[in-house]
PDB file of N, CA and C in Angstrom:
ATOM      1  N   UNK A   1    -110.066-139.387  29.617  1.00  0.00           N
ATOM      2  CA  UNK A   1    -111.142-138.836  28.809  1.00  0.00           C
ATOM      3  C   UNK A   1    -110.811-137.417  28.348  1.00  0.00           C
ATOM      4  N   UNK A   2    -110.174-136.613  29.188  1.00  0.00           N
ATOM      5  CA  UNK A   2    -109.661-135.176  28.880  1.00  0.00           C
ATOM      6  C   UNK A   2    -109.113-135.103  27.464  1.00  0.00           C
ATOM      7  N   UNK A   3    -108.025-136.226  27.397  1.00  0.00           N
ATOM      8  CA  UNK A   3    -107.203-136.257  26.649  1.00  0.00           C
ATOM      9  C   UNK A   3    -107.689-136.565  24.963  1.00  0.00           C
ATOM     10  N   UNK A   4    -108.470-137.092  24.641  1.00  0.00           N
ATOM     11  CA  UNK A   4    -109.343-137.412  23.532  1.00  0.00           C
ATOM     12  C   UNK A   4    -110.101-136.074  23.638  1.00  0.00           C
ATOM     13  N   UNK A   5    -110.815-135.382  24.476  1.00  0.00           N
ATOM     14  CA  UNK A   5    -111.258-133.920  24.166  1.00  0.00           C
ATOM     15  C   UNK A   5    -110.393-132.865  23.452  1.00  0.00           C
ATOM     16  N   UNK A   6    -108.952-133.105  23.795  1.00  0.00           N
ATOM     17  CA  UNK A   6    -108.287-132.131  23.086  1.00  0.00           C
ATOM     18  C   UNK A   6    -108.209-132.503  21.528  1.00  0.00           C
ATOM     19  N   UNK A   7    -107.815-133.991  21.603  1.00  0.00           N
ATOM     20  CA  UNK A   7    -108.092-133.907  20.255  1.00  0.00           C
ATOM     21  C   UNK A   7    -109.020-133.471  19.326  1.00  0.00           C
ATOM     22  N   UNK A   8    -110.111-133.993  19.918  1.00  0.00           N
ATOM     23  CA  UNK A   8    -111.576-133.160  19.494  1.00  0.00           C
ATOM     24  C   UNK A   8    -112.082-132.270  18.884  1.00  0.00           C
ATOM     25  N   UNK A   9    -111.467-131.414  19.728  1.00  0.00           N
ATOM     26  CA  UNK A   9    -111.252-129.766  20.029  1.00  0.00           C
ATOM     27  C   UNK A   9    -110.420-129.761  18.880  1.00  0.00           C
ATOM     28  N   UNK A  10    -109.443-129.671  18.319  1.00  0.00           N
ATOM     29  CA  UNK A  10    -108.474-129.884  17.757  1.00  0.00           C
ATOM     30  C   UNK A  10    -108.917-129.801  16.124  1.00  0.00           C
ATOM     31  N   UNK A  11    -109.543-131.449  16.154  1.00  0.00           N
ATOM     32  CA  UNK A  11    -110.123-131.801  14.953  1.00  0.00           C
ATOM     33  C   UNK A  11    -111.156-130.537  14.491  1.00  0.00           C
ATOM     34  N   UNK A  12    -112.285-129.840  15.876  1.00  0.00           N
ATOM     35  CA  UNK A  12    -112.938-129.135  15.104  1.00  0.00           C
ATOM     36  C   UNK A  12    -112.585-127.699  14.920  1.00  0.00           C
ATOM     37  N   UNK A  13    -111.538-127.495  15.508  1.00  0.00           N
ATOM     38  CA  UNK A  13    -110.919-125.972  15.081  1.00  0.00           C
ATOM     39  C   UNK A  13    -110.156-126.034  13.640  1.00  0.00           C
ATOM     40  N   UNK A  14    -109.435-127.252  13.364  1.00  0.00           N
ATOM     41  CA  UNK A  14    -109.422-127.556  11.811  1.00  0.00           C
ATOM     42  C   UNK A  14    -110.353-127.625  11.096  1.00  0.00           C
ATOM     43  N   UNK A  15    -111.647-128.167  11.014  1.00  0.00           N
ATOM     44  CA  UNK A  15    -112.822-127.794  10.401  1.00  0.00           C
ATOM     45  C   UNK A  15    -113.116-126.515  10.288  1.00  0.00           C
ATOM     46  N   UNK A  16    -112.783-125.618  11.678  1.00  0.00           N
ATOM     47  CA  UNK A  16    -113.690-124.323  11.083  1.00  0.00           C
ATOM     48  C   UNK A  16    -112.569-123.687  10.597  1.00  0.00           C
ATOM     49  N   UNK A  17    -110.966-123.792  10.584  1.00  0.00           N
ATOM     50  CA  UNK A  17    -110.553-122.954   9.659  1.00  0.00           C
ATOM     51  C   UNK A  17    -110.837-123.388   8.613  1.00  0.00           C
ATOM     52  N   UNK A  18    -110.871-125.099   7.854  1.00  0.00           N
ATOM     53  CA  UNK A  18    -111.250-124.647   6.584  1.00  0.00           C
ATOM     54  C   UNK A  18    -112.888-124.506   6.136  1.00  0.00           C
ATOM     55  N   UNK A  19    -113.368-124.111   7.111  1.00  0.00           N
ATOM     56  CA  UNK A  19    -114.812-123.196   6.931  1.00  0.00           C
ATOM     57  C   UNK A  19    -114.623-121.480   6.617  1.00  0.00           C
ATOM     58  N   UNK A  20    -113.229-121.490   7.485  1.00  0.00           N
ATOM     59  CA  UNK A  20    -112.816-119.697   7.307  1.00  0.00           C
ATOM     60  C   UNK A  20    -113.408-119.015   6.126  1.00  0.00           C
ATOM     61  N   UNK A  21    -113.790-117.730   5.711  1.00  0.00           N
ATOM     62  CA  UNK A  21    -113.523-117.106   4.840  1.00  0.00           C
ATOM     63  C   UNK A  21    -112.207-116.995   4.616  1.00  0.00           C
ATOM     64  N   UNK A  22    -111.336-116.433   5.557  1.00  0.00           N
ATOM     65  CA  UNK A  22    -110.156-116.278   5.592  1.00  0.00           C
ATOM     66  C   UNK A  22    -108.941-117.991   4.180  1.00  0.00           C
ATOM     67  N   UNK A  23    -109.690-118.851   4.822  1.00  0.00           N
ATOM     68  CA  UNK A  23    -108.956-119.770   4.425  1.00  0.00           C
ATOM     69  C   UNK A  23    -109.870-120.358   2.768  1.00  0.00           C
ATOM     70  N   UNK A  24    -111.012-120.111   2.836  1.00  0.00           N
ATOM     71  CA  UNK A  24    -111.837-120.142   1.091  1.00  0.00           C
ATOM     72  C   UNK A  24    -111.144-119.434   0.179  1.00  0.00           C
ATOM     73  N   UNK A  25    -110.901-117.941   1.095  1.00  0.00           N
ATOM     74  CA  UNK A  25    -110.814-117.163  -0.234  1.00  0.00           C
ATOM     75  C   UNK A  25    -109.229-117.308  -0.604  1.00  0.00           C
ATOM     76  N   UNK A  26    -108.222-117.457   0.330  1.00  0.00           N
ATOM     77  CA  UNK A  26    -107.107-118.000   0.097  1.00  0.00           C
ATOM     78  C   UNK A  26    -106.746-119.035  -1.038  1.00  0.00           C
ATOM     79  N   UNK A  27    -107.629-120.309  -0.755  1.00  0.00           N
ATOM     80  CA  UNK A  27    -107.697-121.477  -1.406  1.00  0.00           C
ATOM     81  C   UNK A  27    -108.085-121.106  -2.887  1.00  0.00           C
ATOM     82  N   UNK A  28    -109.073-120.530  -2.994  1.00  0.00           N
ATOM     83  CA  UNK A  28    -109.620-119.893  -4.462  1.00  0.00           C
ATOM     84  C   UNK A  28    -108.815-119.035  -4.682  1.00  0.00           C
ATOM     85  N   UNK A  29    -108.013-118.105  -4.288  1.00  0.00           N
ATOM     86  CA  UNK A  29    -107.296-117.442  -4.866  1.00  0.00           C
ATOM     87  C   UNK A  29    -105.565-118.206  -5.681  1.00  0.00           C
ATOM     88  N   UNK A  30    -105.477-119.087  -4.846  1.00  0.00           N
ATOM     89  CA  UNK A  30    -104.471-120.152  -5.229  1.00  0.00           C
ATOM     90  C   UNK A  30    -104.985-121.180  -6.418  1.00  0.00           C
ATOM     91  N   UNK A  31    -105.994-120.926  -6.559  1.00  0.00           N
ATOM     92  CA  UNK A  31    -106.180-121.908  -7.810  1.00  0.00           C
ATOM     93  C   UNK A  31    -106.371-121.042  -8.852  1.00  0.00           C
ATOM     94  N   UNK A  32    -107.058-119.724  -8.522  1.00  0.00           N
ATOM     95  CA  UNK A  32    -107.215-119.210  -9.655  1.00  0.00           C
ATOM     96  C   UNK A  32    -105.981-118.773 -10.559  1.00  0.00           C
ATOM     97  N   UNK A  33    -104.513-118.348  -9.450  1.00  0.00           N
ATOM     98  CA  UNK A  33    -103.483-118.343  -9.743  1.00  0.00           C
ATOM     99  C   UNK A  33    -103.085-119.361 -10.811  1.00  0.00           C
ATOM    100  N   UNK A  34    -102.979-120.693  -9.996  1.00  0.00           N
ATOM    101  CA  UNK A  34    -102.789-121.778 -10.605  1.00  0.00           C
ATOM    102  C   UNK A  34    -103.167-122.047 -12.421  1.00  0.00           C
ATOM    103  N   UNK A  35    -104.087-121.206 -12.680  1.00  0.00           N
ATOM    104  CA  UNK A  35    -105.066-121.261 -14.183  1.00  0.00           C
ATOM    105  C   UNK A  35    -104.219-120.760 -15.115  1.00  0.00           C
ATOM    106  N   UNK A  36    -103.506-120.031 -14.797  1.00  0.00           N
ATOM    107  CA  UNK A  36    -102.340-119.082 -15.079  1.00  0.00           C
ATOM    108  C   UNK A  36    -101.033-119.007 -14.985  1.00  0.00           C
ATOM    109  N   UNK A  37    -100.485-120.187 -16.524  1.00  0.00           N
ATOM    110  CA  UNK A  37     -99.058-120.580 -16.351  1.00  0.00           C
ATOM    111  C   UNK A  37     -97.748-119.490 -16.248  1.00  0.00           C
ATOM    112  N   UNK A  38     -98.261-119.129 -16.815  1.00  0.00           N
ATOM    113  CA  UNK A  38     -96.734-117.218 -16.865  1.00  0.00           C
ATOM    114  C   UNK A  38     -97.076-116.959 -15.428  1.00  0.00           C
ATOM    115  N   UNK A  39     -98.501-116.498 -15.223  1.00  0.00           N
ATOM    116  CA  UNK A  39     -98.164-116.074 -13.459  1.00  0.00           C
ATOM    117  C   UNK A  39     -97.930-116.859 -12.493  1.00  0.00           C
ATOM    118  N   UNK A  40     -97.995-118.140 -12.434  1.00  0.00           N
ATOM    119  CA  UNK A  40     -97.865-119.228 -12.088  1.00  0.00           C
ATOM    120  C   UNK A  40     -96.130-119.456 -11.415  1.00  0.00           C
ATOM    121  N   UNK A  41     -95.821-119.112 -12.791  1.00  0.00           N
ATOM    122  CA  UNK A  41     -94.105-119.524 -12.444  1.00  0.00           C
ATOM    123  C   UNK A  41     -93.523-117.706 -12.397  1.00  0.00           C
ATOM    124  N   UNK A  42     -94.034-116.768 -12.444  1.00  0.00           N
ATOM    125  CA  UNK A  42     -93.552-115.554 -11.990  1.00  0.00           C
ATOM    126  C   UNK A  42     -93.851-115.908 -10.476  1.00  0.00           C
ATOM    127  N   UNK A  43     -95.074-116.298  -9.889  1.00  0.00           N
ATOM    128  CA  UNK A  43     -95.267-116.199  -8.724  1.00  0.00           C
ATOM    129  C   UNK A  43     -94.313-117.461  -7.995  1.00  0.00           C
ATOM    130  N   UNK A  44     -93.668-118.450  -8.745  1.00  0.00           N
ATOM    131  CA  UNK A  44     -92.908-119.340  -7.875  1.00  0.00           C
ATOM    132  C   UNK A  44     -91.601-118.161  -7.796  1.00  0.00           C
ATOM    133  N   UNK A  45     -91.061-117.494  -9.105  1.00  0.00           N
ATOM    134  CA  UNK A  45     -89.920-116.776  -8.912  1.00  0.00           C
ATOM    135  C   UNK A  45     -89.802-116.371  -7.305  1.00  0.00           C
ATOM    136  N   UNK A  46     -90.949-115.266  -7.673  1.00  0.00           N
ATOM    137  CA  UNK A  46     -91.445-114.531  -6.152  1.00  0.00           C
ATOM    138  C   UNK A  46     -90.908-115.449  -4.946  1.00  0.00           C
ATOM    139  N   UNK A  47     -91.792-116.666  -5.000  1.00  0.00           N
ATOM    140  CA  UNK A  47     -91.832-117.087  -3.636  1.00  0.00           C
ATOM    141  C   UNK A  47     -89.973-117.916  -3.403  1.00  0.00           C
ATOM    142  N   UNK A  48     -89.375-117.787  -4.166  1.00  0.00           N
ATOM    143  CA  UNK A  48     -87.946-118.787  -4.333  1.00  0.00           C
ATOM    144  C   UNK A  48     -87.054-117.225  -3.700  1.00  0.00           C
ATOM    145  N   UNK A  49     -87.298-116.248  -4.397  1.00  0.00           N
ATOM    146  CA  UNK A  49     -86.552-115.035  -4.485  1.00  0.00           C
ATOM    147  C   UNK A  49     -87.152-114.653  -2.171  1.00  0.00           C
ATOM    148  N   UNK A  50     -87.907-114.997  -1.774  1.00  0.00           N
ATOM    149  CA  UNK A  50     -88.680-114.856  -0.687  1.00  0.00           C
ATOM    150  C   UNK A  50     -87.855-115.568   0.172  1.00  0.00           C
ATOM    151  N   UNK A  51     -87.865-116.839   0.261  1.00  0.00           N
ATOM    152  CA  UNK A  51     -87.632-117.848   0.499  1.00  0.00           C
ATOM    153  C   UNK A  51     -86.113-117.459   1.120  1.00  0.00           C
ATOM    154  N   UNK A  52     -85.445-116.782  -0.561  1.00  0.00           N
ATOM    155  CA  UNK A  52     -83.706-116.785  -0.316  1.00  0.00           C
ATOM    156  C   UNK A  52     -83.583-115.577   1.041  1.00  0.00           C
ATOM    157  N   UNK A  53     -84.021-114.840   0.538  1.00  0.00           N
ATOM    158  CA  UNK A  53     -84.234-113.261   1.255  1.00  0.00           C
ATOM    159  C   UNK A  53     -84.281-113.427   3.155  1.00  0.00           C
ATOM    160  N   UNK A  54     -85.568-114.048   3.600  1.00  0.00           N
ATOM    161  CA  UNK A  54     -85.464-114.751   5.184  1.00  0.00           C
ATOM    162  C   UNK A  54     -84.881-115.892   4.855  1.00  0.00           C
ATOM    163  N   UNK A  55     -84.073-116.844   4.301  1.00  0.00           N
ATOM    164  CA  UNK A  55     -83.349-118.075   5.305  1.00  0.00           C
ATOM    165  C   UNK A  55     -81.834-116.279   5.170  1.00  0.00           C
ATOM    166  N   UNK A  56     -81.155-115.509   4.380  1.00  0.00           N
ATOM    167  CA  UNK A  56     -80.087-114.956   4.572  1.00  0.00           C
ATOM    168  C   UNK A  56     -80.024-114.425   5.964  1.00  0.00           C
ATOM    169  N   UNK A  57     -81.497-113.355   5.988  1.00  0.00           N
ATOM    170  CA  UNK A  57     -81.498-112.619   7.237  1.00  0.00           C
ATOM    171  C   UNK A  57     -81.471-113.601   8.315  1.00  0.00           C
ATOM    172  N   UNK A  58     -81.935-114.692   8.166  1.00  0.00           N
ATOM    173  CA  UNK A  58     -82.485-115.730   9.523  1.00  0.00           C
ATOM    174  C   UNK A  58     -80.475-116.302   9.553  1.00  0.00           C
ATOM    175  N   UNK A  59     -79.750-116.821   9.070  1.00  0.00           N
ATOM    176  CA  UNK A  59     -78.283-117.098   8.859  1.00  0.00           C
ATOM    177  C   UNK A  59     -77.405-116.105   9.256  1.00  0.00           C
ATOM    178  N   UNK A  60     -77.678-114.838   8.831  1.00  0.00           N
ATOM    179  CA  UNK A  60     -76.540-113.773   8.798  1.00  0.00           C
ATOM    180  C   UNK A  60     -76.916-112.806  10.108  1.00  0.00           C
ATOM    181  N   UNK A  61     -78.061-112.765   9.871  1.00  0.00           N
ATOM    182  CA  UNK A  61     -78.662-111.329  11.151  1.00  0.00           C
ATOM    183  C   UNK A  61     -78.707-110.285  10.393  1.00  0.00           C
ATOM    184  N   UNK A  62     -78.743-110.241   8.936  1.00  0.00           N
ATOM    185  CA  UNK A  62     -78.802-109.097   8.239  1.00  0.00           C
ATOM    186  C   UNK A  62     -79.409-109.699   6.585  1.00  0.00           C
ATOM    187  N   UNK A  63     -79.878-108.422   6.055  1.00  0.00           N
ATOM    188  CA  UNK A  63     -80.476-108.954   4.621  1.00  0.00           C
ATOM    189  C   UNK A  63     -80.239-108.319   3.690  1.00  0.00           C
ATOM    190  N   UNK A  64     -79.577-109.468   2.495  1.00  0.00           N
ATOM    191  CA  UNK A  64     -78.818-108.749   1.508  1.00  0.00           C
ATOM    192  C   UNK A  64     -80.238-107.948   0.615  1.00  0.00           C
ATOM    193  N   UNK A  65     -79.117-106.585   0.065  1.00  0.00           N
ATOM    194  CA  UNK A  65     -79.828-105.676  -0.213  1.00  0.00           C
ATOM    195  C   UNK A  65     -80.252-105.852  -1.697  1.00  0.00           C
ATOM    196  N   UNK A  66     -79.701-106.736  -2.164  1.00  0.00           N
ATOM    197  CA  UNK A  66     -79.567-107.218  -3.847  1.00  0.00           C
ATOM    198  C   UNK A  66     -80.700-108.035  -3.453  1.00  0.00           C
ATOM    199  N   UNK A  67     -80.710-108.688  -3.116  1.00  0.00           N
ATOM    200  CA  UNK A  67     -82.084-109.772  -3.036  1.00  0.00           C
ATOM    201  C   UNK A  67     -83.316-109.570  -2.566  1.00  0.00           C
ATOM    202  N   UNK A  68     -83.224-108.402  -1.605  1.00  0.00           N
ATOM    203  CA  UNK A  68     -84.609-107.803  -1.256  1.00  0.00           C
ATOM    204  C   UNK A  68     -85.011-106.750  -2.547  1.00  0.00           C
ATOM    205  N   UNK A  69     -84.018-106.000  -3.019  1.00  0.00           N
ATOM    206  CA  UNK A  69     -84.629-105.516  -4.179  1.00  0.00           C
ATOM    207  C   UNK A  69     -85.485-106.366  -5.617  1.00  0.00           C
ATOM    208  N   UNK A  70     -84.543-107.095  -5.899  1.00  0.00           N
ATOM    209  CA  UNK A  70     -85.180-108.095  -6.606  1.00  0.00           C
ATOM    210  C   UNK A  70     -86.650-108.891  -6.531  1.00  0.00           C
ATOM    211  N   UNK A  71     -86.871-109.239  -4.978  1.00  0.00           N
ATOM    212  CA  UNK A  71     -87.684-109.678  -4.295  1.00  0.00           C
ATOM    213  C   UNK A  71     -88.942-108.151  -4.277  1.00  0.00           C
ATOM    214  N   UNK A  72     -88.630-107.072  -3.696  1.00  0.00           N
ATOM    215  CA  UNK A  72     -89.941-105.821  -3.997  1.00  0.00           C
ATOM    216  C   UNK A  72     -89.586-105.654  -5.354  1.00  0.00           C
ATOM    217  N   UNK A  73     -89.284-105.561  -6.331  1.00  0.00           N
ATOM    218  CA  UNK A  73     -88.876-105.498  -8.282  1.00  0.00           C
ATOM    219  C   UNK A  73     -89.806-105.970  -8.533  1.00  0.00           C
ATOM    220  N   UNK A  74     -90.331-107.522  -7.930  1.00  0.00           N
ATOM    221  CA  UNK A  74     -90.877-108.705  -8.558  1.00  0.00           C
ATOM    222  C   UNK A  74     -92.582-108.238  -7.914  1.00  0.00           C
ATOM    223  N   UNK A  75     -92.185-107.964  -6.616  1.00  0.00           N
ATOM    224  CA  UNK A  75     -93.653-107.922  -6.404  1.00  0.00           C
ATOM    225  C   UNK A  75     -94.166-106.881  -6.533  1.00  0.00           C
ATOM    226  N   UNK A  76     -93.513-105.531  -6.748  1.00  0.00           N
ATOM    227  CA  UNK A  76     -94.207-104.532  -7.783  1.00  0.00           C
ATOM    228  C   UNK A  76     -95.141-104.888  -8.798  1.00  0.00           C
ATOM    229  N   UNK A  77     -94.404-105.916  -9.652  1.00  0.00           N
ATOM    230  CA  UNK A  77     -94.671-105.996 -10.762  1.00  0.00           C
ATOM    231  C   UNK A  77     -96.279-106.866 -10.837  1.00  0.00           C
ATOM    232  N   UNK A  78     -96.062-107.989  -9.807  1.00  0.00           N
ATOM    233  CA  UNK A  78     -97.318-108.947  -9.368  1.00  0.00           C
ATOM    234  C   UNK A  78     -98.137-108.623  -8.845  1.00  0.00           C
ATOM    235  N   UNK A  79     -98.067-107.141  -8.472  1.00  0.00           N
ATOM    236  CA  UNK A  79     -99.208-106.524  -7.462  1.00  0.00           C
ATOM    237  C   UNK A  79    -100.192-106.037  -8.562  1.00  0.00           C
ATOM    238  N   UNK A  80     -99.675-105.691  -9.966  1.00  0.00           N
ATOM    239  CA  UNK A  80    -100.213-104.654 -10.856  1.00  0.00           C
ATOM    240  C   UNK A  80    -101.397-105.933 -11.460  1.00  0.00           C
ATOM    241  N   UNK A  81    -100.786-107.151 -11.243  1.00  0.00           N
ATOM    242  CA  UNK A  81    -102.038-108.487 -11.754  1.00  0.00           C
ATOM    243  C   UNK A  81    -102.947-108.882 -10.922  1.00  0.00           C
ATOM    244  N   UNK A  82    -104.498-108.527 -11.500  1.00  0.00           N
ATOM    245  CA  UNK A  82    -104.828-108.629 -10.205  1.00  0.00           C
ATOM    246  C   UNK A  82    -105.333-109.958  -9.566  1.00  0.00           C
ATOM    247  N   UNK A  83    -105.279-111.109 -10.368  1.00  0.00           N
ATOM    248  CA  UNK A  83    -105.213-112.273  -9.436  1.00  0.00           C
ATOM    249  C   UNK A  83    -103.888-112.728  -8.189  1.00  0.00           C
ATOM    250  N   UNK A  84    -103.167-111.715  -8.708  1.00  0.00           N
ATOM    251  CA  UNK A  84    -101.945-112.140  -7.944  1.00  0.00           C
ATOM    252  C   UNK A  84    -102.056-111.055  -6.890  1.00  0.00           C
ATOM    253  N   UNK A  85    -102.728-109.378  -7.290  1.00  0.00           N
ATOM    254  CA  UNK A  85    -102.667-108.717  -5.995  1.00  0.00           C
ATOM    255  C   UNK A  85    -104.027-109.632  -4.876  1.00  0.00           C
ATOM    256  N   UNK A  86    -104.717-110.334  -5.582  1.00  0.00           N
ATOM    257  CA  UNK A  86    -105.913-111.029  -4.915  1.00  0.00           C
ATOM    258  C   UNK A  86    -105.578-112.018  -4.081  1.00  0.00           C
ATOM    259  N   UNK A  87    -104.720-112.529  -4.923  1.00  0.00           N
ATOM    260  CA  UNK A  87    -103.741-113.786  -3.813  1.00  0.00           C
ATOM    261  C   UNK A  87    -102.827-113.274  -2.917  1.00  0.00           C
ATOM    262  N   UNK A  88    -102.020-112.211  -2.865  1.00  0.00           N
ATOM    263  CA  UNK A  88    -101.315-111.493  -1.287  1.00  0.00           C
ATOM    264  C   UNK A  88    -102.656-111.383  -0.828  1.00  0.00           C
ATOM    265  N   UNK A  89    -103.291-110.718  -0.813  1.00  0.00           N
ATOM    266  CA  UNK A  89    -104.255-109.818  -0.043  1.00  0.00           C
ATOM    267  C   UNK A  89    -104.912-110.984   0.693  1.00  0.00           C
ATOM    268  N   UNK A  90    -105.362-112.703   0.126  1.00  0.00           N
ATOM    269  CA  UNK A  90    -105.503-113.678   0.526  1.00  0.00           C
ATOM    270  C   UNK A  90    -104.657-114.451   1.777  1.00  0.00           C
ATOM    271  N   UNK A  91    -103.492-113.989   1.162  1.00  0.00           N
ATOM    272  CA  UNK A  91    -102.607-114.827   1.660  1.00  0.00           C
ATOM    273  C   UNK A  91    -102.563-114.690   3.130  1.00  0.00           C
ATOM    274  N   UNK A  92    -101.966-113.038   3.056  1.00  0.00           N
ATOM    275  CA  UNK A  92    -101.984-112.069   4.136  1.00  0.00           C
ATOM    276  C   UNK A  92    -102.995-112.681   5.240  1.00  0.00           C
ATOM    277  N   UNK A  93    -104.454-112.525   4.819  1.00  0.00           N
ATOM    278  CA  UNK A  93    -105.220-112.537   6.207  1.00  0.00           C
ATOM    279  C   UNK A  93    -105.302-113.596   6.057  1.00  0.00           C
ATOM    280  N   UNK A  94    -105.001-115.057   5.716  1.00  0.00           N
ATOM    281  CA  UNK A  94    -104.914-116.325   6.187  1.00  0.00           C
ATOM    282  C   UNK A  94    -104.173-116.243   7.265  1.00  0.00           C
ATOM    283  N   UNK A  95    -102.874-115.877   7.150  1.00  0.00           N
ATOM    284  CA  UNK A  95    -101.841-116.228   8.046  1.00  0.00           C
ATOM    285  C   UNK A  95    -101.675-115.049   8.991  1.00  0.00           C
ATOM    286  N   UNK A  96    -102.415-113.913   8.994  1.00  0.00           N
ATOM    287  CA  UNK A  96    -102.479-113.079  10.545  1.00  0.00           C
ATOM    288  C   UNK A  96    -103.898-114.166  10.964  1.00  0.00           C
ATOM    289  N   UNK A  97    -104.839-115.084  10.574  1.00  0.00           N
ATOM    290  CA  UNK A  97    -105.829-115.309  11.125  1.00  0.00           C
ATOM    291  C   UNK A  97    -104.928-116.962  12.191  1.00  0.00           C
ATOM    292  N   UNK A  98    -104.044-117.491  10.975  1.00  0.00           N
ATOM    293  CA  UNK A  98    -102.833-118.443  11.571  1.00  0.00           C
ATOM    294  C   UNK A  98    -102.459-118.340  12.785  1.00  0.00           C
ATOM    295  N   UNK A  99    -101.310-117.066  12.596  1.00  0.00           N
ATOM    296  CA  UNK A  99    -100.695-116.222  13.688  1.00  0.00           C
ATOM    297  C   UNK A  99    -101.419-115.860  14.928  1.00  0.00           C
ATOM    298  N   UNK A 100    -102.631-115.558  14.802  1.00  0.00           N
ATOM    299  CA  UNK A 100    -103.407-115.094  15.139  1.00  0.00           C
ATOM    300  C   UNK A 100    -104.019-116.775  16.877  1.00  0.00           C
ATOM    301  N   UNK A 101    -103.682-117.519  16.134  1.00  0.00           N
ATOM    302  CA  UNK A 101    -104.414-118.706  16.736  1.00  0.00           C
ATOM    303  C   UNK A 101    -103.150-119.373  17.329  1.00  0.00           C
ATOM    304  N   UNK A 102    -102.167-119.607  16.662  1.00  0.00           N
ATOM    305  CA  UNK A 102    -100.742-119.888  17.837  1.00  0.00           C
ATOM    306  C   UNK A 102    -100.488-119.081  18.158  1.00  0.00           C
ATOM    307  N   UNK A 103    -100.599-117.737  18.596  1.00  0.00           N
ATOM    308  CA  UNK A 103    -100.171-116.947  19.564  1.00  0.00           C
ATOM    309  C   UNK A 103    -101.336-116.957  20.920  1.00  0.00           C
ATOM    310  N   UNK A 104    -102.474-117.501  20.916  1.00  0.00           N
ATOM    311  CA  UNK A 104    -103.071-117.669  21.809  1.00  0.00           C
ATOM    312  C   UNK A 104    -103.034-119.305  22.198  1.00  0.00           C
ATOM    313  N   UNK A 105    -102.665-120.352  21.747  1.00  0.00           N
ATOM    314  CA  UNK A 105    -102.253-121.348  21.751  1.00  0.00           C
ATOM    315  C   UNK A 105    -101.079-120.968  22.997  1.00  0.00           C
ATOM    316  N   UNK A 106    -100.122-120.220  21.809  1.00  0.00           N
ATOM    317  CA  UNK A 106     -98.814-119.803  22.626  1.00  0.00           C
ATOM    318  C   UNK A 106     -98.987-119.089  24.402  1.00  0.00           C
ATOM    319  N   UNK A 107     -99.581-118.524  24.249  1.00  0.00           N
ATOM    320  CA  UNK A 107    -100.284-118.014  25.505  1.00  0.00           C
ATOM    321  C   UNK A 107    -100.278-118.632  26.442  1.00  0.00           C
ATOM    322  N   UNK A 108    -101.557-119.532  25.906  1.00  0.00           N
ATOM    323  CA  UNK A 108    -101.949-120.623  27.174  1.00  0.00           C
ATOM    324  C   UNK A 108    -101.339-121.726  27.861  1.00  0.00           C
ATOM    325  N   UNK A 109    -100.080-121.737  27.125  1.00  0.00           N
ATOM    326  CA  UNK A 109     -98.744-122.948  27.229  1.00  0.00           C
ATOM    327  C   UNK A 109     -97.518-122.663  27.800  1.00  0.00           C
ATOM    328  N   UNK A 110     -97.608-120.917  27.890  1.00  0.00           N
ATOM    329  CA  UNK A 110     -96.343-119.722  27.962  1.00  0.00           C
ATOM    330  C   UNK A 110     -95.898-120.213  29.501  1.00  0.00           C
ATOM    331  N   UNK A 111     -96.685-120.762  30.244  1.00  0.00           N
ATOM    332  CA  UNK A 111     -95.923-121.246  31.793  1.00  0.00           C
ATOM    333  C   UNK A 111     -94.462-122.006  31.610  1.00  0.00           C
ATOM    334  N   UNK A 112     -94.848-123.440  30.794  1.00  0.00           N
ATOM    335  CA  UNK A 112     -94.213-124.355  30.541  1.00  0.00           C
ATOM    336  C   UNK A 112     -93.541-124.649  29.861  1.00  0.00           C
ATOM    337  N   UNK A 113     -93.426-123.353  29.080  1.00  0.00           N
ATOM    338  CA  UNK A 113     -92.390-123.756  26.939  1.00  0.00           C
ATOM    339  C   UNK A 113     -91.085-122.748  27.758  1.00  0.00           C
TER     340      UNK A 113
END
């Protein structure tokens, strides 16, 4: 019987993140993006140019300096729009609220991992 409780549990901590503010305003901020084909595919640049930047450092142990520039170049530029500074600022506290919930996950498991 325990064992079906976790799931439970489970199922309704997924409900209330997507009850979050944290995770609404995220979601709306991703669509509103979405409305918006030029920022749309500037913001995939971003996230491809992101992407390259941690798998190098995560491979090498170091991060090329050409690609992180490129990578802050770009998001200079996306910060100045403000659906797109609306969507970091979204993004951001989704995923410290994320982080935030497997690290106490992580916690409570830290005997045995």
């Amino acid at each position: 019987m325990k064992f079906m409780q976790i799931y439970d549990t489970t199922n309704r901590l997924a409900q209330e993140i997507k009850q979050s503010e944290e995770y609404v305003n995220y979601k709306m901020a991703k669509q509103a993006l979405n409305l918006n084909s030029s920022l749309k595919e500037k913001m995939a640049q971003f996230e491809q140019k992101r992407y390259e930047t941690q798998l190098m450092a995560m491979q090498t142990g170091k991060q090329d300096e050409e690609k992180m520039k490129e990578m802050q170049n770009l998001y200079a530029e996306l910060v100045e729009i403000d659906e797109a500074k609306k969507f970091f600022e979204a993004e951001t506290k989704f995923n410290i609220m994320i982080a935030d919930i497997n690290k106490i996950i992580g916690e409570a498991i830290r005997d045995v991992i």
